[in-house]
Each structure stands twice: as C-alpha cells, then as structure tokens.
Protein backbone atom coordinates (compact mmCIF):
# COMPACT_ATOMS: atom_id res chain seq x y z
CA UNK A 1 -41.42 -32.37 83.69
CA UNK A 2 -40.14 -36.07 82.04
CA UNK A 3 -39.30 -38.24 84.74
CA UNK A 4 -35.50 -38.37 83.52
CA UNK A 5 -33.10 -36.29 80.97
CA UNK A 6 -30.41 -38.85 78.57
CA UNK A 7 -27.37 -37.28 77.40
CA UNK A 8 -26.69 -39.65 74.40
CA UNK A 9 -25.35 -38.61 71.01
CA UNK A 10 -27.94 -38.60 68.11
CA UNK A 11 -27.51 -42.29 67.50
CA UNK A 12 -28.58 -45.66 68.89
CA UNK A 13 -25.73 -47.87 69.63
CA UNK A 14 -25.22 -47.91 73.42
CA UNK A 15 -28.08 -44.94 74.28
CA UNK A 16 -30.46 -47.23 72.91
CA UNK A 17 -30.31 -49.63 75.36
CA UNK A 18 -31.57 -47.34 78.31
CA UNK A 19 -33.96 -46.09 75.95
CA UNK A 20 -35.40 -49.18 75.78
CA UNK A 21 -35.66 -49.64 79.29
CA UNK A 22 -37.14 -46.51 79.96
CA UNK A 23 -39.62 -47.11 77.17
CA UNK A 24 -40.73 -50.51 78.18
CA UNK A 25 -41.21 -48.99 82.36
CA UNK A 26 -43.61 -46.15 80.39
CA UNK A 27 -41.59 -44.06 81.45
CA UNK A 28 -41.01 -40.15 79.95
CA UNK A 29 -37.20 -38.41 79.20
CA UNK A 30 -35.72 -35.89 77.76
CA UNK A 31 -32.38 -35.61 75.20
CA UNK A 32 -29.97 -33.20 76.44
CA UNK A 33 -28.16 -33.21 72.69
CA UNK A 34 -25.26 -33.31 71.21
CA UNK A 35 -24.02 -29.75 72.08
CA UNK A 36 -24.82 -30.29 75.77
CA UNK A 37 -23.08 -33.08 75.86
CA UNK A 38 -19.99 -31.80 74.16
CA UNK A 39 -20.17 -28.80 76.58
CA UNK A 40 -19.94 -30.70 79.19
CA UNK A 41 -17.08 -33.10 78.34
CA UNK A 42 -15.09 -29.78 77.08
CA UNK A 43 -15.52 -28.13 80.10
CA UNK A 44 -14.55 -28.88 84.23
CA UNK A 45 -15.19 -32.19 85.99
CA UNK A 46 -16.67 -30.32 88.75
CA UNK A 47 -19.48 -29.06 86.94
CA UNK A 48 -20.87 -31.97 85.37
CA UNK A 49 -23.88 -33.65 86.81
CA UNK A 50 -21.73 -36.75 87.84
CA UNK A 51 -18.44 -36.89 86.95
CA UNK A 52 -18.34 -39.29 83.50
CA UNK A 53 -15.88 -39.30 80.37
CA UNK A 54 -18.19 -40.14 78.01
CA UNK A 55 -22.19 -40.68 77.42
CA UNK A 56 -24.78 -42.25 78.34
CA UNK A 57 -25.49 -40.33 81.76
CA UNK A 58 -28.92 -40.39 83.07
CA UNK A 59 -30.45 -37.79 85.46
CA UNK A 60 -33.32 -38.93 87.44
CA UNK A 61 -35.33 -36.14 88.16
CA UNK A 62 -37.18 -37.52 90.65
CA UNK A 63 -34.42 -38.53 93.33
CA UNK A 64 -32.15 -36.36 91.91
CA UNK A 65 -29.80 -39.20 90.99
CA UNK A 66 -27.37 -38.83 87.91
CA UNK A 67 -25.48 -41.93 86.65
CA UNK A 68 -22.57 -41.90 83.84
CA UNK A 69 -21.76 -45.66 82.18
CA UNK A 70 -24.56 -48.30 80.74
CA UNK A 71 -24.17 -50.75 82.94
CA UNK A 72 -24.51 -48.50 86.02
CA UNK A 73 -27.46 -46.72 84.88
CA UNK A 74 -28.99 -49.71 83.45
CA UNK A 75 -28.70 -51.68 86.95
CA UNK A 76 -30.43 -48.44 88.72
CA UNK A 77 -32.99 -48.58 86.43
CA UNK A 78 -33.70 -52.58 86.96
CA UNK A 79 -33.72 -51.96 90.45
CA UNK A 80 -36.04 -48.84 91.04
CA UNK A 81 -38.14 -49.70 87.62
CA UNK A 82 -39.06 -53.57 89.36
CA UNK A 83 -37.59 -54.83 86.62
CA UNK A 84 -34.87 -57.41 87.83
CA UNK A 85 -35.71 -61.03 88.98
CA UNK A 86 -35.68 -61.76 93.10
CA UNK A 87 -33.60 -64.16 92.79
CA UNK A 88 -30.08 -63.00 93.74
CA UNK A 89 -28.20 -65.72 91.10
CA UNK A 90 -30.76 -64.37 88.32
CA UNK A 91 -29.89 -60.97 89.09
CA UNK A 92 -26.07 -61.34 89.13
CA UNK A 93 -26.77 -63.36 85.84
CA UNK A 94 -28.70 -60.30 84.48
CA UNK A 95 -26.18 -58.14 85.10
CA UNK A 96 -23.69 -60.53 83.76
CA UNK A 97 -26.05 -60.02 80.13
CA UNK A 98 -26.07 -56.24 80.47
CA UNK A 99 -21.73 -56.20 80.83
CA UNK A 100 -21.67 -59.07 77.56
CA UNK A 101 -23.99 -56.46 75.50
CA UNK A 102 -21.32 -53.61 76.66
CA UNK A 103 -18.41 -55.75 75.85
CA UNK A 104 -20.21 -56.72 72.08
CA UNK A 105 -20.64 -53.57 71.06
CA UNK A 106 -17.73 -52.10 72.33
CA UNK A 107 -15.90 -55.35 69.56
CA UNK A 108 -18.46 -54.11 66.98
CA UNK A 109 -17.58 -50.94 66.73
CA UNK A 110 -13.66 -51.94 66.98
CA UNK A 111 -12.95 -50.20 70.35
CA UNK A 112 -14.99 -47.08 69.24
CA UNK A 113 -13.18 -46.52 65.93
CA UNK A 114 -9.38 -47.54 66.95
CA UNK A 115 -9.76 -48.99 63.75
CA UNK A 116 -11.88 -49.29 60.74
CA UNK A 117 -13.79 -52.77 59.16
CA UNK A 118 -12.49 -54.04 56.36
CA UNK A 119 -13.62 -57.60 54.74
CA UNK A 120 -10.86 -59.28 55.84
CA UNK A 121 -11.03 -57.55 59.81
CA UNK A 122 -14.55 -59.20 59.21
CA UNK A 123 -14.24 -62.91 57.99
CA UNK A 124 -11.65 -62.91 61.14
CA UNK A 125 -13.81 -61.67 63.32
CA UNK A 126 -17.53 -63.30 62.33
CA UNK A 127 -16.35 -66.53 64.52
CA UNK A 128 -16.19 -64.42 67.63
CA UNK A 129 -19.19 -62.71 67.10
CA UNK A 130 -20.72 -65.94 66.45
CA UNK A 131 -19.65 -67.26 69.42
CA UNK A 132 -21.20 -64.57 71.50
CA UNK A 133 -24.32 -65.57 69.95
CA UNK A 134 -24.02 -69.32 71.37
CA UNK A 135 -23.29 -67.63 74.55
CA UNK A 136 -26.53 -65.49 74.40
CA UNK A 137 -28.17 -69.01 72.67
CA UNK A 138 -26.90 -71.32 75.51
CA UNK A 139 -27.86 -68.93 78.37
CA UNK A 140 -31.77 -68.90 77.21
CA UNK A 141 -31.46 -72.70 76.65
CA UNK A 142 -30.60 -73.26 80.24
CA UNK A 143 -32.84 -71.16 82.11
CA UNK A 144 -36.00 -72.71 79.75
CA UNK A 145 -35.96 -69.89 76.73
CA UNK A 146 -37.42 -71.67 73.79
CA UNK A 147 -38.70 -70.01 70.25
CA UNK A 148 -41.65 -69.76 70.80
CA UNK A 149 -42.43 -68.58 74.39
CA UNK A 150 -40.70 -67.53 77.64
CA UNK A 151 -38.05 -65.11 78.77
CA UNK A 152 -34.18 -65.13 79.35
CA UNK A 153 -34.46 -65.94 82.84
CA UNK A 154 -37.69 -67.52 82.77
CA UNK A 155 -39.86 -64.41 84.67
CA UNK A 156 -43.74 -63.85 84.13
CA UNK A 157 -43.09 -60.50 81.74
CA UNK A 158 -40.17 -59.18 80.16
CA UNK A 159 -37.44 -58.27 82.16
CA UNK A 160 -34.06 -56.35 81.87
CA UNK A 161 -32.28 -59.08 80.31
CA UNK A 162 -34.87 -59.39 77.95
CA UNK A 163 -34.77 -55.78 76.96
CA UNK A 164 -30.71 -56.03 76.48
CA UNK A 165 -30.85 -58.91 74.50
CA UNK A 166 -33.39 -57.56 72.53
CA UNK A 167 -31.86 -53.64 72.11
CA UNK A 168 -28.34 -55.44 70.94
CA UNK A 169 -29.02 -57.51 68.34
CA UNK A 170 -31.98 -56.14 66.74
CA UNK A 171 -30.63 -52.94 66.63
CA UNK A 172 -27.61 -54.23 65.00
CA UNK A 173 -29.50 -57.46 62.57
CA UNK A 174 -31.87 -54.46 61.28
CA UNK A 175 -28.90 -52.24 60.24
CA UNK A 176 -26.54 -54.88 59.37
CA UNK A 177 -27.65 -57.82 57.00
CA UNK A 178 -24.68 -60.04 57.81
CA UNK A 179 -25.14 -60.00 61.33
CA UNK A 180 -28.96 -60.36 61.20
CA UNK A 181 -27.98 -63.51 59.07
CA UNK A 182 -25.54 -65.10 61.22
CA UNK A 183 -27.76 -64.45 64.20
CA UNK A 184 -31.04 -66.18 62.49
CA UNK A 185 -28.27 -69.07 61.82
CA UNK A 186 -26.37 -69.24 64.57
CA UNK A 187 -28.63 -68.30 67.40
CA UNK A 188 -32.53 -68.93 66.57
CA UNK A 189 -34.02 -68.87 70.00
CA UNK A 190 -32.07 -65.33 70.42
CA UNK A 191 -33.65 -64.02 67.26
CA UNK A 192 -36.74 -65.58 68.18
CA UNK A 193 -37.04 -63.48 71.88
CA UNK A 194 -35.87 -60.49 70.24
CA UNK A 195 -38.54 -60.40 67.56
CA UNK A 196 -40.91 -60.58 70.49
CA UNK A 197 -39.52 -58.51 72.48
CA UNK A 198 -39.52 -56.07 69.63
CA UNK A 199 -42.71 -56.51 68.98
CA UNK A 200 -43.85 -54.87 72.01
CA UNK A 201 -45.77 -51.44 71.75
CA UNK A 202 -43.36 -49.24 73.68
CA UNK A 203 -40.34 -51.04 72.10
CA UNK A 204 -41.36 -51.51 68.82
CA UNK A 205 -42.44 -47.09 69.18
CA UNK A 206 -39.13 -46.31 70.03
CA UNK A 207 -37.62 -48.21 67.17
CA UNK A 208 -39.93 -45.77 64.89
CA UNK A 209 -38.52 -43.18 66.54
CA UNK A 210 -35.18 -43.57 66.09
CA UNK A 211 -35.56 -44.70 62.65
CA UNK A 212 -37.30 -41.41 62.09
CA UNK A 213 -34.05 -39.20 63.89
CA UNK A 214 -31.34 -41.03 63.21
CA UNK A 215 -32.21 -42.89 59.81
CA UNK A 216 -29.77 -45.95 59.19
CA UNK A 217 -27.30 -44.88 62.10
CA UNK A 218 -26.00 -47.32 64.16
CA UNK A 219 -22.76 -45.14 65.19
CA UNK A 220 -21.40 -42.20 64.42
CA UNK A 221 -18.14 -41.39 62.73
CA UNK A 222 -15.94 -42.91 60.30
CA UNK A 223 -16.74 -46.42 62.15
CA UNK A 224 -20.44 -46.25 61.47
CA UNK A 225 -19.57 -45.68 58.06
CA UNK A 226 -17.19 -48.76 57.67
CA UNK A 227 -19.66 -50.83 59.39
CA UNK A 228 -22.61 -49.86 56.91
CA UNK A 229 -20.35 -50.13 53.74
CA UNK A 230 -18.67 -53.48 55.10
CA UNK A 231 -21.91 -55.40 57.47
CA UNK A 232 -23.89 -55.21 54.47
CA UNK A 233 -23.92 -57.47 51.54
C-alpha cells in the first residue's frame, strides 16, 4: 500500500505543492481522482474522511490521519517528514512562506475564477505580483540565500520552504512566459533556488509527470484558460 492517498483535481496548481513534498521525503501516494473527489463534496459531511470544502485532503495511511487545506497538510508533512528547521522563529517563518504561496495563487487565479484575466486586469496587477517576488527576494537575502548556493532559511538540505518556493513559481514561470520573465527580472536569487531546487531527481520526476497527465494545465476551468491565452506573450 502507498504510504498516503491525495485527493487533488487532475491539475497542478495547489496539489502540486504537497506533491512536491511528498516527492522530495521519497515518499509513495495514491490519486483518489476527480470523480472521488466530486463524490465526496456532493455527498454528506459526515462521510468524508475529514470534513473539507474543497481539495487538497491528504490521508496518511500510516497513522490514519486525514487533513483537508494546503497549509494544514503541508505543516503535518514538515513536521512528521523532518523537514522543518529547529528553530522555532524559522519554523513560524516557514509557515509564514507556505500561507504567502496560498495567498499568490489564490490572486493568480483571481479568487478561483470570480473573474477572468484580461490585459488590462494584468498590467494592473503585474506590480503586485512583482512585489510578492521582492518579498520572496528579500526573505532569502536576509537569512543568507544567494544565487548560487544555500537555502531559504539557510538549513544543510532543502527544506519545506524550499520546496514551496520552488513548486510556486516554477510551476507557474514554466506555464506562463510573463511571469517566468518578471520573476528572472524582478527576483533572481528566487529563480536561482528554484532552478535548483527543480533540479532535484524526485522534483524534477514529478514535474515529468505532470507534464505527461496534465499537459500545459496550470488550472482548470475557464480561469486556466484566460491565464494561458493572457500570461503568455
């Protein structure tokens, strides 16, 4: 049996980033699919494996521990995967990365589709989304991150803020050309650790993977659509 079952829709976006996780801790899972998952919201609150409104939930098989919302499942993981720093600040701060990625993509994809992009929603909103790239930029700079070497919060090996940073705007530069060239301009040292990070076997596996299922898919709907006919020159 996989160590874990992921009920995620058949698309990165905010699945991918406890895929990545999961990936880089070696670690095996399952997709419960689409239909399972639309079972399940469709149907009572009392039989779902923790009560959640929407995906990702994660089931860990081996403590029997299921966990609805990102952030939530991506802290478990950190903490039973050895993945988050000792230090309590750095944790809190890690956490504080994993809630900034939730908040991005929650902007990039307009609120999940309340509306759809449109070059002028864009040139408005490129400044914002530039400044969470300082943000991300300024955080490496003052824990030691350079572009060459090192890690977000300066650990030995790659850590869950590492993975984060990594899963959010790579997924998003290598499916979007003007975001993957306002990051390389805005935020170098991001780009920098997320090439890396990439660049790792189990990371760099997955993104093969979902390349291979979900093709150019970032998110689904009408807003994935607007975002690959407007995020593209």
């Amino acid at each position: 049996m996989a160590d874990y079952e992921l009920l995620y829709w058949s698309a990165p976006f905010r699945g991918q980033f406890v895929r990545a996780v999961l990936a880089l801790a070696g670690k095996s899972w399952t997709e419960g699919g689409d239909a399972k998952i639309s079972e399940l919201m469709e149907g009572a609150v009392r039989d779902m494996p923790v009560p959640f409104m929407g995906p990702p939930v994660l089931i860990d098989h081996q403590t029997e521990v299921a966990l609805a919302e990102m952030p939530a499942i991506i802290f478990y993981l950190g903490e039973t995967l050895d993945l988050m720093p000792n230090n309590p600040g750095r944790r809190a701060m890690t956490m504080k990365i994993v809630n900034d990625a939730n908040d991005v993509i929650d902007e990039i994809t307009l609120n999940g589709g309340d509306h759809m992009w449109t070059e002028e929603r864009w040139n408005t909103y490129r400044p914002r989304l530039a400044k969470w790239m300082n943000i991300w930029e300024d955080t490496g700079r003052r824990y030691g991150l350079d572009r060459n070497s090192g890690y977000v919060l300066g650990g030995d090996a790659p850590g869950i803020a590492d993975v984060i940073t990594a899963t959010l705007w790579t997924t998003m530069a290598e499916r979007f050309s003007k975001i993957r060239e306002l990051l390389d301009e805005t935020a170098p040292i991001t780009a920098a650790l997320s090439k890396r990070i990439s660049s790792l076997e189990p990371i760099r596996e997955l993104s093969k993977k979902s390349r291979e299922e979900y093709g150019e898919s970032y998110a689904g709907g009408q807003i994935g659509e607007s975002m690959a006919k407007v995020l593209n020159d």
